[in-house]
N, C-alpha and C. Protein backbone atom coordinates (compact mmCIF):
# COMPACT_ATOMS: atom_id res chain seq x y z
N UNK A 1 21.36 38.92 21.98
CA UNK A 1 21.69 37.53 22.19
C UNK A 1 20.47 36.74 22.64
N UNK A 2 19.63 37.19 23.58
CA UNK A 2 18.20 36.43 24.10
C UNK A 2 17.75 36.47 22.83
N UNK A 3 17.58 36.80 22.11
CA UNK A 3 16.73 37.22 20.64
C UNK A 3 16.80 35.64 20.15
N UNK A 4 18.10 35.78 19.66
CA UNK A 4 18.70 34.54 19.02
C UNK A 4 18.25 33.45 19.73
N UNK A 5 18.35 32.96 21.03
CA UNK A 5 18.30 31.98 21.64
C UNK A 5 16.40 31.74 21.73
N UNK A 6 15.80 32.44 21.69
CA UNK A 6 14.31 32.73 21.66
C UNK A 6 13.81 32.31 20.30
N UNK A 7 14.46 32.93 19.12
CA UNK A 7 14.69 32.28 17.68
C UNK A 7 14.68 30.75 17.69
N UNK A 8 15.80 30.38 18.09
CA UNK A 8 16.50 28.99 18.14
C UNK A 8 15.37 27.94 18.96
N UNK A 9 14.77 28.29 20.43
CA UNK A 9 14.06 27.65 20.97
C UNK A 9 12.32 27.71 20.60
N UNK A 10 12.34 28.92 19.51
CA UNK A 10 10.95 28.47 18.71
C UNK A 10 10.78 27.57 17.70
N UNK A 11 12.44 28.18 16.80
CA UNK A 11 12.48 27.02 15.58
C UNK A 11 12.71 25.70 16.05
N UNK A 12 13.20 25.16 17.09
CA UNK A 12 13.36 24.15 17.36
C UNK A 12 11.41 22.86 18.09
N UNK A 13 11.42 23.91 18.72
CA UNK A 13 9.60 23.69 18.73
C UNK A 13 8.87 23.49 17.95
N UNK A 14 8.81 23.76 16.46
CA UNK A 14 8.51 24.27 15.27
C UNK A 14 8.97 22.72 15.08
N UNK A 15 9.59 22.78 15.28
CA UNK A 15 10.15 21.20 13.96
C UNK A 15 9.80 20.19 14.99
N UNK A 16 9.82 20.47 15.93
CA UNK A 16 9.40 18.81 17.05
C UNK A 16 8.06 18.76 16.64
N UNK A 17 6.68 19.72 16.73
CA UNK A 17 5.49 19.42 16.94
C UNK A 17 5.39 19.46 15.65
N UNK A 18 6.14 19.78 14.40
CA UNK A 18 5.51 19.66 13.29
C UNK A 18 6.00 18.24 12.72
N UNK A 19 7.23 17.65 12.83
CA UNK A 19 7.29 16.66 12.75
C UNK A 19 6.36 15.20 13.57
N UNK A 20 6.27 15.83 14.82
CA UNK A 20 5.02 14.51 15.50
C UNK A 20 3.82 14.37 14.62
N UNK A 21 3.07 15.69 14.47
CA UNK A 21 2.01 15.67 13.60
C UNK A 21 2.14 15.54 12.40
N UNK A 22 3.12 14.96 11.71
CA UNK A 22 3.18 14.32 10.29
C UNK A 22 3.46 13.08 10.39
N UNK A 23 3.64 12.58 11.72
CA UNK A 23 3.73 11.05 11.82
C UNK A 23 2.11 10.47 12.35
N UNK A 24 1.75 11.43 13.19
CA UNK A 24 0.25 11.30 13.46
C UNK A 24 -0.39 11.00 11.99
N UNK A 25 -0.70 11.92 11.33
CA UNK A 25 -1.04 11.80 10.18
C UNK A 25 -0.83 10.69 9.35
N UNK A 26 0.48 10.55 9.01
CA UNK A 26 0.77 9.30 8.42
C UNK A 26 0.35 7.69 9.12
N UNK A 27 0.42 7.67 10.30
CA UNK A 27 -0.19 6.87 11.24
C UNK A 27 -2.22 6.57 10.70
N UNK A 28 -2.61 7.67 10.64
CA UNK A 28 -3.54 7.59 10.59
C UNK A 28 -4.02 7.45 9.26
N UNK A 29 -3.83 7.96 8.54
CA UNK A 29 -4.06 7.73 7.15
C UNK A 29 -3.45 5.75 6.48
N UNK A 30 -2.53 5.61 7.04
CA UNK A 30 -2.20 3.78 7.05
C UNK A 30 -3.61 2.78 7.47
N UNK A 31 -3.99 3.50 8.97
CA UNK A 31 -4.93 2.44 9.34
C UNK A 31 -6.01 2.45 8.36
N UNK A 32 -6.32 3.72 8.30
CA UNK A 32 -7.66 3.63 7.31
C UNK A 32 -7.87 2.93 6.40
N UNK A 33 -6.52 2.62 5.18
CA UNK A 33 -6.54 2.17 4.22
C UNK A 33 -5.73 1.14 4.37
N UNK A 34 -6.44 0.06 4.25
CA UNK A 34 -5.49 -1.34 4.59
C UNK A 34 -5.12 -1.88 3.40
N UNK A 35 -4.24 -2.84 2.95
CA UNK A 35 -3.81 -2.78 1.74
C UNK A 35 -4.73 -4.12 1.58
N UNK A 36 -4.30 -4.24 0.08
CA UNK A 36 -5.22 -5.03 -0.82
C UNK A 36 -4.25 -6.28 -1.37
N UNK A 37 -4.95 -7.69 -1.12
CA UNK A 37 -4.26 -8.68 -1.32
C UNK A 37 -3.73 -8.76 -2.81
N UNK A 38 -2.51 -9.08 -3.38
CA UNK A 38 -2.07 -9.66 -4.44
C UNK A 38 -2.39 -11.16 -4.66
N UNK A 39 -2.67 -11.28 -5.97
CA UNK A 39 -2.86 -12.86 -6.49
C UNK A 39 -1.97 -12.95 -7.80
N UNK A 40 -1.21 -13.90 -8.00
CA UNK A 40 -0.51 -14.35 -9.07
C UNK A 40 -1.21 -15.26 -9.80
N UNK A 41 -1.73 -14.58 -11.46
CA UNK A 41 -2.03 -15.69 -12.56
C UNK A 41 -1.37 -16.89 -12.23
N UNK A 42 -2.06 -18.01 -12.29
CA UNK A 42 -1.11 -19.44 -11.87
C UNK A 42 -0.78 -19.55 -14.03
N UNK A 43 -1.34 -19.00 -14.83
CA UNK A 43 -1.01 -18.66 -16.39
C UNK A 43 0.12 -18.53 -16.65
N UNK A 44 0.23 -17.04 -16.48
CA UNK A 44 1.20 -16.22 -16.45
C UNK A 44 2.31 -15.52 -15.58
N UNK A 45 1.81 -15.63 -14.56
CA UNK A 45 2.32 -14.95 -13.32
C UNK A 45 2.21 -13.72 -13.08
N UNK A 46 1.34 -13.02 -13.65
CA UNK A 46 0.71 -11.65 -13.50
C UNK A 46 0.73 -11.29 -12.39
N UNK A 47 0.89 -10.15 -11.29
CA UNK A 47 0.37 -9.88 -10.37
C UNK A 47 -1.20 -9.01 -9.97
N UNK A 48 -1.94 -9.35 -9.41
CA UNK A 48 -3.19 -8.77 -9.59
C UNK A 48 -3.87 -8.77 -8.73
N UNK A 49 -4.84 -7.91 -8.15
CA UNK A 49 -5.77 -7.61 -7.01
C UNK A 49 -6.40 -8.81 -6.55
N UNK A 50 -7.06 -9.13 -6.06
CA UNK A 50 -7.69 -10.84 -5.80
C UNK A 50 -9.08 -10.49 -6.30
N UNK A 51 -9.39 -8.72 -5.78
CA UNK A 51 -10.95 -8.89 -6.56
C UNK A 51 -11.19 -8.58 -7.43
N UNK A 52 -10.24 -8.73 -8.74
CA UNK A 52 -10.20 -8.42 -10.16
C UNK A 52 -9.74 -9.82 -10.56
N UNK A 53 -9.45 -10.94 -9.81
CA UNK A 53 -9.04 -11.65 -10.94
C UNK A 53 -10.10 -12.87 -10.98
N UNK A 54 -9.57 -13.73 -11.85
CA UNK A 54 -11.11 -14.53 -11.97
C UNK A 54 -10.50 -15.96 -12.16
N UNK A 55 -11.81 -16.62 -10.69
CA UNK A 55 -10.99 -17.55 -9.46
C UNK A 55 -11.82 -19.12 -9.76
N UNK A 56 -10.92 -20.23 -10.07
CA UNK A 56 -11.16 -21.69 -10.72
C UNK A 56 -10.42 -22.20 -9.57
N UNK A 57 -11.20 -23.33 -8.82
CA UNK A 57 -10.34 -24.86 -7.82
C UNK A 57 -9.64 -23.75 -7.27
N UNK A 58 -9.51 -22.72 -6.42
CA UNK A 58 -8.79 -21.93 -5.73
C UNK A 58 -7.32 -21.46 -6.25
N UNK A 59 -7.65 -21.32 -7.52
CA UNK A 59 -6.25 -20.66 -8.37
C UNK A 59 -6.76 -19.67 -8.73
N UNK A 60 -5.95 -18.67 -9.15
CA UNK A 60 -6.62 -17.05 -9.66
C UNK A 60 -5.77 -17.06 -11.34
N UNK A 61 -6.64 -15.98 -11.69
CA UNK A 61 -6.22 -16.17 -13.08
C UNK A 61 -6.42 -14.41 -13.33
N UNK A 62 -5.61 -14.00 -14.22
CA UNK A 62 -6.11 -12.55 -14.57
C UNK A 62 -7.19 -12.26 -15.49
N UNK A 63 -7.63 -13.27 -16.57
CA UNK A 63 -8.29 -13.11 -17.41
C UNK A 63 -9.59 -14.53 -17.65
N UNK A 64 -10.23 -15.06 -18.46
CA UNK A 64 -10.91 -15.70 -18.51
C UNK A 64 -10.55 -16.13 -19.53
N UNK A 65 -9.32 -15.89 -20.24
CA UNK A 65 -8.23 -16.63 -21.58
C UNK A 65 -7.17 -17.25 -20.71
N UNK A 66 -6.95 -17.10 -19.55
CA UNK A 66 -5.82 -17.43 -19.58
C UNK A 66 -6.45 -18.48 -18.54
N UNK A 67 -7.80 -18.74 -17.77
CA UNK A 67 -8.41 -19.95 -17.19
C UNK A 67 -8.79 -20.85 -18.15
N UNK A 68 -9.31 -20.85 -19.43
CA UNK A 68 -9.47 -21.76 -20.39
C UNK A 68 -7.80 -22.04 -20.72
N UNK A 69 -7.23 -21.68 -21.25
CA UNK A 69 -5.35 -21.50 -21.50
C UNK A 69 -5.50 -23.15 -20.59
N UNK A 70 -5.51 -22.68 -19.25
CA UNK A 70 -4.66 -23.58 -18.30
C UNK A 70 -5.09 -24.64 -18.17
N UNK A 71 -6.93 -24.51 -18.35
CA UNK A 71 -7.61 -25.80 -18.27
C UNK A 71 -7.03 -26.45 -19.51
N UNK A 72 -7.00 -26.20 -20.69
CA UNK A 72 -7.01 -27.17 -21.86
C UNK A 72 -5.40 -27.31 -22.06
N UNK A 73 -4.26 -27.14 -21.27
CA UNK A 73 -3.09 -27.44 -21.01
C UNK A 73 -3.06 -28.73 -20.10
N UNK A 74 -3.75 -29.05 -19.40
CA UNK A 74 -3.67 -30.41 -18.55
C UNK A 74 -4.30 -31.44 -18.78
């Protein structure tokens, strides 16, 4: 019967410290990598990185067809 209960109070240890240290982890691995702004084609409505897209009068555009597109629309 101690057996069991010795069992029970390792496996249970087992899952507390292994679960903290996968939140550690995950914790830490978040800060590192901070996320990356989205920009919407004012074109199309694409969604797209801000430092991939290509930026007119503070509008973003995904392409350099679709900034001529918008200019020669107005």
């Amino acid at each position: 019967m101690r057996i069991l209960v010795l069992i029970a109070i390792g496996l249970l240890l087992y899952m507390i410290i292994g679960s903290f240290l996968r939140k550690q982890k995950r914790q830490q691995l978040e800060s590192e990598s901070p996320a990356e702004k989205m920009v919407s084609c004012q074109h199309c409505g694409l969604h797209i990185l801000e430092q991939e897209a290509v930026q007119a009068a503070n509008k973003f555009y995904c392409s350099a067809s679709h900034l001529e597109a918008d200019q020669q629309d107005k």
